[in-house]
Structure formats: structure tokens, C-alpha cells
Protein backbone atom coordinates (compact mmCIF):
# COMPACT_ATOMS: atom_id res chain seq x y z
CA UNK A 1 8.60 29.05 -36.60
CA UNK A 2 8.44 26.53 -33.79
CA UNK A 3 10.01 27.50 -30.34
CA UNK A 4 11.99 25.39 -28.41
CA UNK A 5 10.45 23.67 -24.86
CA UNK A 6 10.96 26.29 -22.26
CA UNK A 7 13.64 25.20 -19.36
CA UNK A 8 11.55 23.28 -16.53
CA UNK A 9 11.41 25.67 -13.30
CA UNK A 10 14.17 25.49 -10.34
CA UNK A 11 13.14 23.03 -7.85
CA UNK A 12 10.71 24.92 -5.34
CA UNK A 13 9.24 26.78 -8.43
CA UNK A 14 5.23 26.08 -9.22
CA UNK A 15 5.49 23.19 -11.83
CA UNK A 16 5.28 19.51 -12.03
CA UNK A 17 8.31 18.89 -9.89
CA UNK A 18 7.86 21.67 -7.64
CA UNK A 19 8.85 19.46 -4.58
CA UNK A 20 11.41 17.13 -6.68
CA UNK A 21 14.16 17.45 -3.86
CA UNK A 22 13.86 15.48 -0.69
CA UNK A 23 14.81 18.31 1.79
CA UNK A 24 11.61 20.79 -0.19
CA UNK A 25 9.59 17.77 -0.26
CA UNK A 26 10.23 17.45 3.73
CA UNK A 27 9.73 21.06 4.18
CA UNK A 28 6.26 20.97 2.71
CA UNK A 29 4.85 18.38 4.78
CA UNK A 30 6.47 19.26 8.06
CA UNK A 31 5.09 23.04 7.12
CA UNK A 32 1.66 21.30 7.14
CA UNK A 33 1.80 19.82 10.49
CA UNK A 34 3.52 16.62 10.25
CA UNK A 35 6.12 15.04 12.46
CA UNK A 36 8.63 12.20 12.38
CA UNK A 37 8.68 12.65 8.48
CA UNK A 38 10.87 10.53 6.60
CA UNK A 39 11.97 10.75 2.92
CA UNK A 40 13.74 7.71 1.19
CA UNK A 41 14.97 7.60 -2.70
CA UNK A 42 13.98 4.71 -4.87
CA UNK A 43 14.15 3.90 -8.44
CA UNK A 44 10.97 2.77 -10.36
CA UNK A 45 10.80 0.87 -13.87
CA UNK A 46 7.47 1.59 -15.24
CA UNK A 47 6.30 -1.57 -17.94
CA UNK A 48 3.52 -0.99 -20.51
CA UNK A 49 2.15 -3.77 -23.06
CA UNK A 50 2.13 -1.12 -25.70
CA UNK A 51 3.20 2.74 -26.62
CA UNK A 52 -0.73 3.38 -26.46
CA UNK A 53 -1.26 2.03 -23.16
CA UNK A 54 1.65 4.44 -22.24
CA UNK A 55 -0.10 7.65 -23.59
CA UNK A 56 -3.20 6.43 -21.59
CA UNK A 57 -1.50 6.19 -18.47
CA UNK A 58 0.03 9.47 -19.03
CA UNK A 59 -2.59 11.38 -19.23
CA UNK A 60 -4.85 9.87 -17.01
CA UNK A 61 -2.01 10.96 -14.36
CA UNK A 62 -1.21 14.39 -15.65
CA UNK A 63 -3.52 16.83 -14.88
CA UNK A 64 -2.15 19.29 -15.52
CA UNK A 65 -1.30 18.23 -18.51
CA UNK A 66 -5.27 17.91 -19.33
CA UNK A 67 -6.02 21.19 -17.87
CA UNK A 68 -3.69 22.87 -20.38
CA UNK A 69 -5.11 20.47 -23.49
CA UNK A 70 -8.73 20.96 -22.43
CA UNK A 71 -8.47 24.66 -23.53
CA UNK A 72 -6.87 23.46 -26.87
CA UNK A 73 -9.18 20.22 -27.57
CA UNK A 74 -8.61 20.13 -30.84
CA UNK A 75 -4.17 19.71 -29.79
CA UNK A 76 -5.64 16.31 -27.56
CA UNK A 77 -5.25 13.72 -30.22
CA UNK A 78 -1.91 14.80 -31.74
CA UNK A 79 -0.24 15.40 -28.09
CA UNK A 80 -1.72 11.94 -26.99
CA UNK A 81 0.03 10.20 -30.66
CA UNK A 82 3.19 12.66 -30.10
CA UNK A 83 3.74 10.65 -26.84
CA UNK A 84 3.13 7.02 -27.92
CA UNK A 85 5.63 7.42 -30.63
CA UNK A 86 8.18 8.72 -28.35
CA UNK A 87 7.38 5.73 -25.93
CA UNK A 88 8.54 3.95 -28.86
CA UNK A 89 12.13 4.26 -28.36
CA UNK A 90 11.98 2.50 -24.92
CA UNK A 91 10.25 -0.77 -26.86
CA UNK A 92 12.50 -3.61 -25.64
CA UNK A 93 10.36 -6.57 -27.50
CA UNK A 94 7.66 -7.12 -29.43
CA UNK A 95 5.17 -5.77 -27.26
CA UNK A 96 6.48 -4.45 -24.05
CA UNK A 97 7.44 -0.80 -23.38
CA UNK A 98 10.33 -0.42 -20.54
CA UNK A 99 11.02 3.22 -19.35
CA UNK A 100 14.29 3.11 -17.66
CA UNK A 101 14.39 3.42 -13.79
CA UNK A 102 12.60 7.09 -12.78
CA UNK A 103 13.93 8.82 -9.41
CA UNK A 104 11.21 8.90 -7.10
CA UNK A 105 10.26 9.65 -3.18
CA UNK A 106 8.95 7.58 -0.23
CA UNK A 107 7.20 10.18 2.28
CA UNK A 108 5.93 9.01 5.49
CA UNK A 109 4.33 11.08 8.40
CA UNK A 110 2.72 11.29 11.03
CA UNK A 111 0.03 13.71 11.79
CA UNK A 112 0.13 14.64 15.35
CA UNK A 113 -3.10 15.45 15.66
């Protein structure tokens, strides 16, 4: 029997997008001494030659990810495939790989020290 993905955590919850809203993201960094913090939204479109190169960049930025696989080595090689074939579904030409725009976060700071 296969279970399905657990819900991701509530913003502010331990987890990959633990600080995914602006105002937490704000909090954090002013918590850790920073002033005159700013916070601005922009969309990126990430490109990739091929679904491969995608699974390479995704777990070369996902640690996490590798911490959880590293106690299941054996899981590496079928999670790593599992995501280039999904990455197929974003192929708009012969080669290229588009993932539509991602919601992301521009942080400055200033450290006041």
C-alpha cells in the first residue's frame, strides 16, 4: 500500500518553506539583528537544456532532500529518475525544460553592527 505525500507544514512550521511569507521571512532577520529590512516579491522562470540537468540542479540545492536520501542510498537513483520524468511535462521544445514562473523573495538588510 503506498501512502499519499503528507500536507507540507503551515508557513512558520520547520520545513522547506518555513519562512515562505514575507512578513515571517522579515521577522526572522529583524529577530537576528537586522535593520532597514526590505522584502520584495518576484517571479523566476527557471530554464534547463534537459530533464537530467533538472534533477542535477535539484539536488545539488536540496539538502535536505540529500540528508533524508543519504540514509536510504539505495532510494538515490530512482528519486533522482522520479524527478527528471516529472520535469518532463514542462518540456517546451526539443531540448529545453521551462518551469513556469516560481514565487520568490528579495531580502535586503542591514546589519547594524
Amino acid at each position: 500500500m503506498t501512502l499519499p505525500p503528507a500536507p507540507p507544514p503551515a508557513a512558520g512550521q520547520p520545513g522547506f518553506f518555513s519562512l515562505c511569507e514575507p512578513e515571517l521571512l522579515r521577522a526572522a532577520v529583524e529577530c537576528a539583528g537586522f535593520a532597514d529590512v526590505d522584502v520584495e516579491h518576484f517571479d523566476l522562470t527557471y530554464e534547463f537544456d534537459s530533464s537530467e540537468q533538472l534533477a542535477d540542479w535539484q539536488f545539488a540545492i536540496s539538502a535536505p532532500v540529500n540528508a533524508l536520501l543519504a540514509q536510504r542510498p539505495e532510494r538515490r537513483a530512482a528519486a533522482r529518475q522520479a524527478v527528471a520524468a516529472a520535469a518532463e511535462q514542462h518540456r517546451t521544445g526539443h531540448r529545453l525544460i521551462r518551469i513556469p514562473p516560481c514565487e520568490n523573495w528579495y531580502l535586503t538588510g542591514r546589519n547594524p553592527g
